[in-house]
Structures are given as structure tokens and as C-alpha cells.
C-alpha atoms as a PDB file:
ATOM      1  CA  UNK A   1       0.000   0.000   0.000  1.00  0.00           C
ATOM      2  CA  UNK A   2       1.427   3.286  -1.204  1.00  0.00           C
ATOM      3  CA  UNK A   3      -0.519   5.581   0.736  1.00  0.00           C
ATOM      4  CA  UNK A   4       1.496   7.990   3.494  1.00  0.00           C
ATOM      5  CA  UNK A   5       0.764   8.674   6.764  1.00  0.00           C
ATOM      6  CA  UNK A   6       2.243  11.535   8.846  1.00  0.00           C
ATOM      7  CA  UNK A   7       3.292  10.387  11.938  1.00  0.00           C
ATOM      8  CA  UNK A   8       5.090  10.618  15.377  1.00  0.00           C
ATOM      9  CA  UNK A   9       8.703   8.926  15.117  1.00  0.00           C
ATOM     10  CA  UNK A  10       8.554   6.054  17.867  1.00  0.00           C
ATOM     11  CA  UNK A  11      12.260   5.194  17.538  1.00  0.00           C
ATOM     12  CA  UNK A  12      12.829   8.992  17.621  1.00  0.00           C
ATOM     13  CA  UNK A  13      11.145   9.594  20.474  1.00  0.00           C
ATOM     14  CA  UNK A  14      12.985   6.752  22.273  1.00  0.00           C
ATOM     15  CA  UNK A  15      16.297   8.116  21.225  1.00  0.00           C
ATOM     16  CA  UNK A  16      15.057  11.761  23.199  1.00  0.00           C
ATOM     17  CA  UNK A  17      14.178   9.788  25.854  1.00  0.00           C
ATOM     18  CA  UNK A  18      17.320   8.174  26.309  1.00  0.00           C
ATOM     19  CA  UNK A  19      19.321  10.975  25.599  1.00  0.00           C
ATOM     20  CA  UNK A  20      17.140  13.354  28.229  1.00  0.00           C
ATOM     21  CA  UNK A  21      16.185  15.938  25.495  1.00  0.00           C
ATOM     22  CA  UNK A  22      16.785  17.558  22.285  1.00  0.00           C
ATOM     23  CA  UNK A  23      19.261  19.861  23.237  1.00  0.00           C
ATOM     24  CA  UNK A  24      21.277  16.835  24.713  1.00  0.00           C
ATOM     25  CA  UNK A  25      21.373  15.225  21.600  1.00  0.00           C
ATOM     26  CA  UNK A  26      22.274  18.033  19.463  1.00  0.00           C
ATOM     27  CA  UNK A  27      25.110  18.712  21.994  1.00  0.00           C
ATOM     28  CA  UNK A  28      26.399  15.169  21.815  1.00  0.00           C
ATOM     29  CA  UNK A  29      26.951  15.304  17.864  1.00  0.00           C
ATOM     30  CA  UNK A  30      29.703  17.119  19.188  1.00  0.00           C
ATOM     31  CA  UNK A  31      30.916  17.163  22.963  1.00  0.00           C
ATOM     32  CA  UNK A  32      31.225  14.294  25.387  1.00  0.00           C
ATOM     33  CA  UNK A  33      28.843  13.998  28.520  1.00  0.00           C
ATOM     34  CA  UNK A  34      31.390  15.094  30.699  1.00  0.00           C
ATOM     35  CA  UNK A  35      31.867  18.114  28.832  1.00  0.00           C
ATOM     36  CA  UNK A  36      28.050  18.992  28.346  1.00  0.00           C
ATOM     37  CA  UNK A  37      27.812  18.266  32.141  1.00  0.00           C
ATOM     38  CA  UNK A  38      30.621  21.183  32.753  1.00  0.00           C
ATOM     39  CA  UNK A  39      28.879  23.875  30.897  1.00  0.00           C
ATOM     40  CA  UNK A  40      28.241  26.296  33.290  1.00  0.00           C
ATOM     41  CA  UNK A  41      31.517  25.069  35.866  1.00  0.00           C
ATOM     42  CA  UNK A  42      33.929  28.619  36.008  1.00  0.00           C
ATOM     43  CA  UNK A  43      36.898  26.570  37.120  1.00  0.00           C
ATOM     44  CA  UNK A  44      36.352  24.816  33.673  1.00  0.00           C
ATOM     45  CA  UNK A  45      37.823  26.211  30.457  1.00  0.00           C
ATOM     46  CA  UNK A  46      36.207  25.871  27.112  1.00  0.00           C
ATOM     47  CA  UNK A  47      37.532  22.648  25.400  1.00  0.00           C
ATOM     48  CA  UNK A  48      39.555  22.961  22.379  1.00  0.00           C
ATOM     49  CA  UNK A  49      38.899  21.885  18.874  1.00  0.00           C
ATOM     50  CA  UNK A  50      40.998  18.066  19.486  1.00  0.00           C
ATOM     51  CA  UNK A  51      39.064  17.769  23.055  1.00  0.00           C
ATOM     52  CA  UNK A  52      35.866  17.749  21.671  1.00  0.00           C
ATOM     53  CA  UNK A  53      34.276  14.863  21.771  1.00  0.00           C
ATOM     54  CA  UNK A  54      37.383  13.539  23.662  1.00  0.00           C
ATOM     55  CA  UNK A  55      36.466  10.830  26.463  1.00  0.00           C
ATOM     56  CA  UNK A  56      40.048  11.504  28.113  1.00  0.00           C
ATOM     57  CA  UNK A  57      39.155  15.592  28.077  1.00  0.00           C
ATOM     58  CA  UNK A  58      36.843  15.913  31.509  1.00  0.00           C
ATOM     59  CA  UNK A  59      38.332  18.763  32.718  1.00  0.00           C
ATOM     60  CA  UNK A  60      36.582  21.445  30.179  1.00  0.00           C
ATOM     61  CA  UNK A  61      33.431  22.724  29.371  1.00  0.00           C
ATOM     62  CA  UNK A  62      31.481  22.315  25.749  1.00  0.00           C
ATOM     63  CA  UNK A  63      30.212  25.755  25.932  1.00  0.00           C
ATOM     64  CA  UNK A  64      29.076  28.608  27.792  1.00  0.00           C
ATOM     65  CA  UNK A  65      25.304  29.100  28.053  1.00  0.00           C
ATOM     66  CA  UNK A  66      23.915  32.344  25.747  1.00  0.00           C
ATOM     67  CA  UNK A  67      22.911  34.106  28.924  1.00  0.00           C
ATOM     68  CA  UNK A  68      26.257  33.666  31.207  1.00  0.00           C
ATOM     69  CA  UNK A  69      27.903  34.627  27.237  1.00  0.00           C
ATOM     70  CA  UNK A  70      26.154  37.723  26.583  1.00  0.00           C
ATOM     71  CA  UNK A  71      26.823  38.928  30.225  1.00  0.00           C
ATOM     72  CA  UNK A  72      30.364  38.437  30.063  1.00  0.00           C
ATOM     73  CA  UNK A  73      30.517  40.257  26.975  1.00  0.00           C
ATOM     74  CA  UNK A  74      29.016  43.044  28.559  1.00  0.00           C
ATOM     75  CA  UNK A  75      31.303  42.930  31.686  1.00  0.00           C
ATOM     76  CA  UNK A  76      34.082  42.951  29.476  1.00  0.00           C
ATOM     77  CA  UNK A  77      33.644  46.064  27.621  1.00  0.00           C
ATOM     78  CA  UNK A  78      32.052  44.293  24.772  1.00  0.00           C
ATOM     79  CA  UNK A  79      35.145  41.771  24.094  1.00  0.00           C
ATOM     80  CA  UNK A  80      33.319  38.101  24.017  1.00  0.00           C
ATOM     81  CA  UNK A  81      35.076  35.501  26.259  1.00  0.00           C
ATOM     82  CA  UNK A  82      36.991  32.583  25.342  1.00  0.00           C
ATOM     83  CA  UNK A  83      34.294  30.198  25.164  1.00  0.00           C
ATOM     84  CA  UNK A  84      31.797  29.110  22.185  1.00  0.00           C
ATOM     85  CA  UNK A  85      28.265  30.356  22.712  1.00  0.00           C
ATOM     86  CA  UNK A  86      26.218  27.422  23.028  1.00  0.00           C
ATOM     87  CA  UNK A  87      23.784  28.778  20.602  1.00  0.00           C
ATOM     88  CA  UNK A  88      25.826  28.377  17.779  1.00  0.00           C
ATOM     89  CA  UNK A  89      25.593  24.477  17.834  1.00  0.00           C
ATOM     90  CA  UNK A  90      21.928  25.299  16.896  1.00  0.00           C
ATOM     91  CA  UNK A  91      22.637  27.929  13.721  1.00  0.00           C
ATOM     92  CA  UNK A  92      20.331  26.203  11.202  1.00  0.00           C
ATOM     93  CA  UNK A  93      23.006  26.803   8.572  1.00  0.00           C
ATOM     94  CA  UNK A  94      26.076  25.379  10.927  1.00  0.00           C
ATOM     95  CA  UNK A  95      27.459  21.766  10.393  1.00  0.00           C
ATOM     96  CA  UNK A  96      25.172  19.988  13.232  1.00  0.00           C
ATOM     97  CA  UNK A  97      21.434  21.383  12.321  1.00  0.00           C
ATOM     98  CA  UNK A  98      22.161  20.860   8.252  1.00  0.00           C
ATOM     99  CA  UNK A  99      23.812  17.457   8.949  1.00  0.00           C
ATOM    100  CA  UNK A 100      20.100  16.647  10.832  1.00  0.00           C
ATOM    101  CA  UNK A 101      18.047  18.062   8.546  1.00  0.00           C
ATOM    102  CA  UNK A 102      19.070  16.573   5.239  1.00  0.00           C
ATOM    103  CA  UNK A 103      19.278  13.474   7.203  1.00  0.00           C
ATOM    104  CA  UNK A 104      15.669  13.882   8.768  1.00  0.00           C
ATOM    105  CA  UNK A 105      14.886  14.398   5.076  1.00  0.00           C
ATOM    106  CA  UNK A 106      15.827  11.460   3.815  1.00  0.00           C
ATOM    107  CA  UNK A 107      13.577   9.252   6.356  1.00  0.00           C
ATOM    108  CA  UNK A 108      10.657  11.640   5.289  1.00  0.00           C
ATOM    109  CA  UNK A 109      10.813  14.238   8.440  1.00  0.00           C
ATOM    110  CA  UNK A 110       8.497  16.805   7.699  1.00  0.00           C
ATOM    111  CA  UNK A 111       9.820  20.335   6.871  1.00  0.00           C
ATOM    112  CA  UNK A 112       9.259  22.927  10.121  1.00  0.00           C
ATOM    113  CA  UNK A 113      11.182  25.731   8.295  1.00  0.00           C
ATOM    114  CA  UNK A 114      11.327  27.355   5.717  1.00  0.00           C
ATOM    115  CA  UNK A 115      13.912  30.059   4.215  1.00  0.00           C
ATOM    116  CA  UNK A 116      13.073  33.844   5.299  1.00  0.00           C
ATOM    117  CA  UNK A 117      11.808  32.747   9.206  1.00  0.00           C
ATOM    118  CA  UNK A 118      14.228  33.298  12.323  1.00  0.00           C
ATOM    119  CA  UNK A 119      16.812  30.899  13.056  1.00  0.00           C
ATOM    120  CA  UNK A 120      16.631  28.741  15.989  1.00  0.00           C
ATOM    121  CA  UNK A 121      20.281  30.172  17.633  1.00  0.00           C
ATOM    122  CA  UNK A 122      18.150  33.085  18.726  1.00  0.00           C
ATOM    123  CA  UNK A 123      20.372  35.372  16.829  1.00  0.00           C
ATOM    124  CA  UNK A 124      17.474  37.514  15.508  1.00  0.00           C
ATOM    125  CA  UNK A 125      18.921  36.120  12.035  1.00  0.00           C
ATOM    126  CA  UNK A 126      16.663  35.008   8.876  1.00  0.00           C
ATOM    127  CA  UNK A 127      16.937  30.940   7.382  1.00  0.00           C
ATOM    128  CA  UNK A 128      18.099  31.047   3.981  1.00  0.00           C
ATOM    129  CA  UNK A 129      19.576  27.543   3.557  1.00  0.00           C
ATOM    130  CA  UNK A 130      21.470  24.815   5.016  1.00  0.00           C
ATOM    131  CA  UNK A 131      25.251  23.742   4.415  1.00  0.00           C
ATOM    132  CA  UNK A 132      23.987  21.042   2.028  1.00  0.00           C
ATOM    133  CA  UNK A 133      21.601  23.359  -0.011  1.00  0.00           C
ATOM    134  CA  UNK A 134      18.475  22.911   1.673  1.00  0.00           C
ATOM    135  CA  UNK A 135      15.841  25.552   1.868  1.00  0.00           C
ATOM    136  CA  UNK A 136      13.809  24.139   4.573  1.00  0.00           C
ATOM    137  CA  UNK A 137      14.373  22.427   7.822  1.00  0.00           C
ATOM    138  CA  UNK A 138      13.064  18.883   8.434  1.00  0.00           C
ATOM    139  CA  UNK A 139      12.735  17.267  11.647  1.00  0.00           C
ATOM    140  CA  UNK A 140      12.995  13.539  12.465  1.00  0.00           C
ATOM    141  CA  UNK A 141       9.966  13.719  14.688  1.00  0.00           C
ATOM    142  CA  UNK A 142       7.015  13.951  12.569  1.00  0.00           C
ATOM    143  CA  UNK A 143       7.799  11.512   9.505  1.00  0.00           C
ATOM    144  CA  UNK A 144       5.672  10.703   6.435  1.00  0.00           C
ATOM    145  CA  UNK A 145       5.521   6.816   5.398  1.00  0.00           C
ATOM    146  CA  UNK A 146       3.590   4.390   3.289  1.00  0.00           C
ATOM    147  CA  UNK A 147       1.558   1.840   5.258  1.00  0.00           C
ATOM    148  CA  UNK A 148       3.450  -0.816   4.272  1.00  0.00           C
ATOM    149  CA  UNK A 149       6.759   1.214   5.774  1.00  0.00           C
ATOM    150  CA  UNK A 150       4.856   1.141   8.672  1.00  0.00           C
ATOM    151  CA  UNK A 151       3.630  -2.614   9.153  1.00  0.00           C
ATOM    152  CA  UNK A 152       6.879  -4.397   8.251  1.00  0.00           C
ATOM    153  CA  UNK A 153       9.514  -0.998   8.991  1.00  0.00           C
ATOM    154  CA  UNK A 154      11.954   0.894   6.888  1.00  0.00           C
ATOM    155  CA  UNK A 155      15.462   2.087   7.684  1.00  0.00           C
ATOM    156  CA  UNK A 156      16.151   5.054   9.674  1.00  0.00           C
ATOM    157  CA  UNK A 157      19.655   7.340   8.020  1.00  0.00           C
ATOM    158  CA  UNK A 158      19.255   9.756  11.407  1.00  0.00           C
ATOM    159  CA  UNK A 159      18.789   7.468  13.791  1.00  0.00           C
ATOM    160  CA  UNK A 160      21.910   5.847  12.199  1.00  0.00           C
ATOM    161  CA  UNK A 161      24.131   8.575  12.353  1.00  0.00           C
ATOM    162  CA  UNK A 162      22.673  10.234  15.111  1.00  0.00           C
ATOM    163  CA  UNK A 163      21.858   7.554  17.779  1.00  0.00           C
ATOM    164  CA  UNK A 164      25.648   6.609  16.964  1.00  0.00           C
ATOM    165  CA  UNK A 165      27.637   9.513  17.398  1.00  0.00           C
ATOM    166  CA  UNK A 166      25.894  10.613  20.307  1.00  0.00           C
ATOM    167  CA  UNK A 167      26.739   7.635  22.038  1.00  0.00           C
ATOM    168  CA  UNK A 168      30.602   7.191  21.186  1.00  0.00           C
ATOM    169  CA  UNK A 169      31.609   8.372  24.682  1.00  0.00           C
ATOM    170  CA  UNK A 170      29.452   5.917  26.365  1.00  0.00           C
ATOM    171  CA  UNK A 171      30.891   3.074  24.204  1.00  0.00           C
ATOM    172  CA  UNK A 172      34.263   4.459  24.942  1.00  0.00           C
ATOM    173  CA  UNK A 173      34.029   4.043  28.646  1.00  0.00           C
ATOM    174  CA  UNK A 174      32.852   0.454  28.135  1.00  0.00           C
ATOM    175  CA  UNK A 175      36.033  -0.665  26.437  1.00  0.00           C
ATOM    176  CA  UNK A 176      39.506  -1.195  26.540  1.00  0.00           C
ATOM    177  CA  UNK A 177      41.373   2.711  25.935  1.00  0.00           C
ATOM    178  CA  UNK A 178      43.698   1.211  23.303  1.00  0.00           C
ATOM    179  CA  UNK A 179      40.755   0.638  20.634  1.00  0.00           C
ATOM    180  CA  UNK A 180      40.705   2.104  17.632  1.00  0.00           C
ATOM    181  CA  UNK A 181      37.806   3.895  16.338  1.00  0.00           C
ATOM    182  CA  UNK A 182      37.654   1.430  13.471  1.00  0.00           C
ATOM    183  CA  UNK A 183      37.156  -1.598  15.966  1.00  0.00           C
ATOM    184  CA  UNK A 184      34.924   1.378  18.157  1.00  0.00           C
ATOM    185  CA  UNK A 185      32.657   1.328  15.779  1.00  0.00           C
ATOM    186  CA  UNK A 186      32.253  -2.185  14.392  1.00  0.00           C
ATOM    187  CA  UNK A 187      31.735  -3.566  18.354  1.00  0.00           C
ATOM    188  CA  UNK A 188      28.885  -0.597  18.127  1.00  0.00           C
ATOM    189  CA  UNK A 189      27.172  -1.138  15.262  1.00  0.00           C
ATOM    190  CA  UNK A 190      27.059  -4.564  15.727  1.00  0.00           C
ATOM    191  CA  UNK A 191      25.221  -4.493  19.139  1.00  0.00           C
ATOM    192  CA  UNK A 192      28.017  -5.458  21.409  1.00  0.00           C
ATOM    193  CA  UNK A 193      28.758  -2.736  23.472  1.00  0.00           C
ATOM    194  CA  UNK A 194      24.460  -2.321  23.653  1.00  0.00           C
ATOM    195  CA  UNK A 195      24.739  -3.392  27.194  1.00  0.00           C
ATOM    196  CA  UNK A 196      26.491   0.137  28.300  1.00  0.00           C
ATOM    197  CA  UNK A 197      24.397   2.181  26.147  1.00  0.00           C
ATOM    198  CA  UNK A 198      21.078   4.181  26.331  1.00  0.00           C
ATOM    199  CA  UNK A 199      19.798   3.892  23.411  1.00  0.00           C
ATOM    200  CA  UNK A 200      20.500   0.042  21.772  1.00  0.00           C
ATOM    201  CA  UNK A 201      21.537   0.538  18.202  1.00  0.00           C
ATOM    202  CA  UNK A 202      21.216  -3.916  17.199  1.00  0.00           C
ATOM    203  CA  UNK A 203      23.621  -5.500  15.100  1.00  0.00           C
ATOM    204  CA  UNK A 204      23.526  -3.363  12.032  1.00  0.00           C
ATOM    205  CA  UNK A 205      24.761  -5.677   9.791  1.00  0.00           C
ATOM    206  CA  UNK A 206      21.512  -7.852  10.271  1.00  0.00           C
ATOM    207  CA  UNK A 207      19.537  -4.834   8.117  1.00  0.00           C
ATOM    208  CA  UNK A 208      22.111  -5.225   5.376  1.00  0.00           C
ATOM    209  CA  UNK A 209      20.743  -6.866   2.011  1.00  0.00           C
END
């Protein structure tokens, strides 16, 4: 049966779940949970461009809130500090939101934006298009699929990405230091390390043709 049906995301909504919320998630494309737990810590510095995402880098922050940002621009005469505003990992037209949209896209997330309304950073600034050429933004949360997508299921290119790289550091701290992130990744996504994670990601390979 070819006949769509708009819909709530089950998987999706599991994968907020386990990850506490959307802001979480979005943070975790990026930073370890150590380092989205230190956002906000003064004694901790912002981490640098090689300790992102690093599982050995606990002592610094991902970020600095907007509101603790703008206020220390302010107390400093207008000079921003050292940190990256934590509204920039939501810029519509940065790395992390086009990377989820176009995937979103491709599992038939409904577009919530469209180019000429406000950005989500809270910048004040107008969409015009994503890094990958999109004029719209789609979200994995409301999906559109044929009944028979729906009865016998249908692969899922952000949960696959997404549900992944979010969970690296977890994996990370499950196993041995001296893996590499070839081997990282193989143990993940083929349900071995699902045990120490949140959100189970299966055996992969078991969906290949």
C-alpha cells in the first residue's frame, strides 16, 4: 500500500528519551557527557577543537550558556570571552542542524522551516539555507511513510548517524582505551557494546541486504 501517513517517530522519540532531550542530543553530535555536564563550571575552560568529543578531556566545558555569554561580553567592555556560545551548535546553517536536517529528510521528516523565518540560535537572524543546499528544515519527529513502511519498517539514516555519534563516549568508557575507532565502531554497530548504552543501536549488519 502506497498511501502515506504523517506520523510521530517512535524510535525517535525513544532516542530523546534516552538521551534526556533535544538539546542533549544536538550537543552530543559534538561534545562528550562530561563536557556537556561542565557547561556552566567557572573553574572549567572551554575545550579545544581536538578535546571535543574527547572521552580523556573531563576537565573542560562544551560551551558557555547564551545568557552567562552575553553577560560576560558586557562585563568585558564588549570583548566576548573565550568560550563558544552554546547557541551556535543550533545555527540552522552550521554543520550539526544541516547534517540533521538533510538526514531527517531522507527518512521523510516533515519540513518545520522554511527560508526567510528566524533561526533557531536566537540570533534575531533570517533561514536562507542549510550547508547542504536545503531551503527548509526537516525534523525527524514527525515523519511521512507508506503503510506498508509502517507494518513491516523501513530504515532510519538519522537514527543511524545520530543515535551513533551521540553515544561514542558511552561506548568508549565500556572498552579497553587502546581501541581504535575502526574496531569502536564495528563492536557498536554490531550491538556489542548495547549493554552500556542508552539507546540500543542492534547488530547493524543484520539490516544489510
Amino acid at each position: 500500500m502506497s498511501d502515506s501517513i504523517v506520523n510521530f517517530s517512535p524510535d525517535y522519540l525513544s532516542l530523546l528519551g534516552a538521551m534526556n532531550d533535544e538539546v542533549t542530543l544536538i550537543l552530543s553530535m559534538q561534545c562528550t557527557s562530561d563536557q556537556i555536564a561542565n557547561i556552566g563550571d567557572a573553574t572549567k575552560g572551554q575545550c579545544s577543537a581536538g578535546e571535543m568529543g574527547d572521552v580523556a578531556a573531563t576537565g573542560c566545558a562544551c560551551c558557555m550558556t547564551n545568557n552567562d555569554y552575553v553577560l560576560a561580553t558586557s562585563r568585558n567592555t564588549g570583548t566576548p570571552p573565550p568560550y563558544t556560545n552554546c547557541n551556535s551548535f543550533f545555527d540552522d546553517e552550521g554543520p550539526i542542524l544541516s547534517k540533521l536536517s538533510l538526514l531527517a529528510s531522507h527518512d521523510g521528516g516533515v519540513a518545520v522551516k522554511s527560508a526567510g523565518e528566524k533561526k533557531y540560535d536566537g540570533s534575531g537572524d533570517d533561514f536562507a539555507k542549510t550547508l547542504d543546499g536545503q531551503t527548509e528544515i526537516h525534523t525527524a519527529l514527525l515523519q511521512s511513510h507508506t503503510v506498508n513502511d509502517l507494518m513491516f519498517g523501513y530504515p532510519s539514516a538519522y537514527l543511524g548517524t545520530a543515535a551513533f555519534r551521540a553515544q561514542i563516549d558511552q561506548a568508549r568508557r565500556a572498552l579497553p582505551s587502546t581501541l581504535s575507532d575502526t574496531d569502536l565502531a564495528k563492536q557498536m554497530l554490531t550491538g556489542q557494546v548495547d549493554a552500556d548504552l542508552k539507546f540500543r543501536l542492534g547488530d547493524m549488519a543484520a539490516y544489510l541486504p
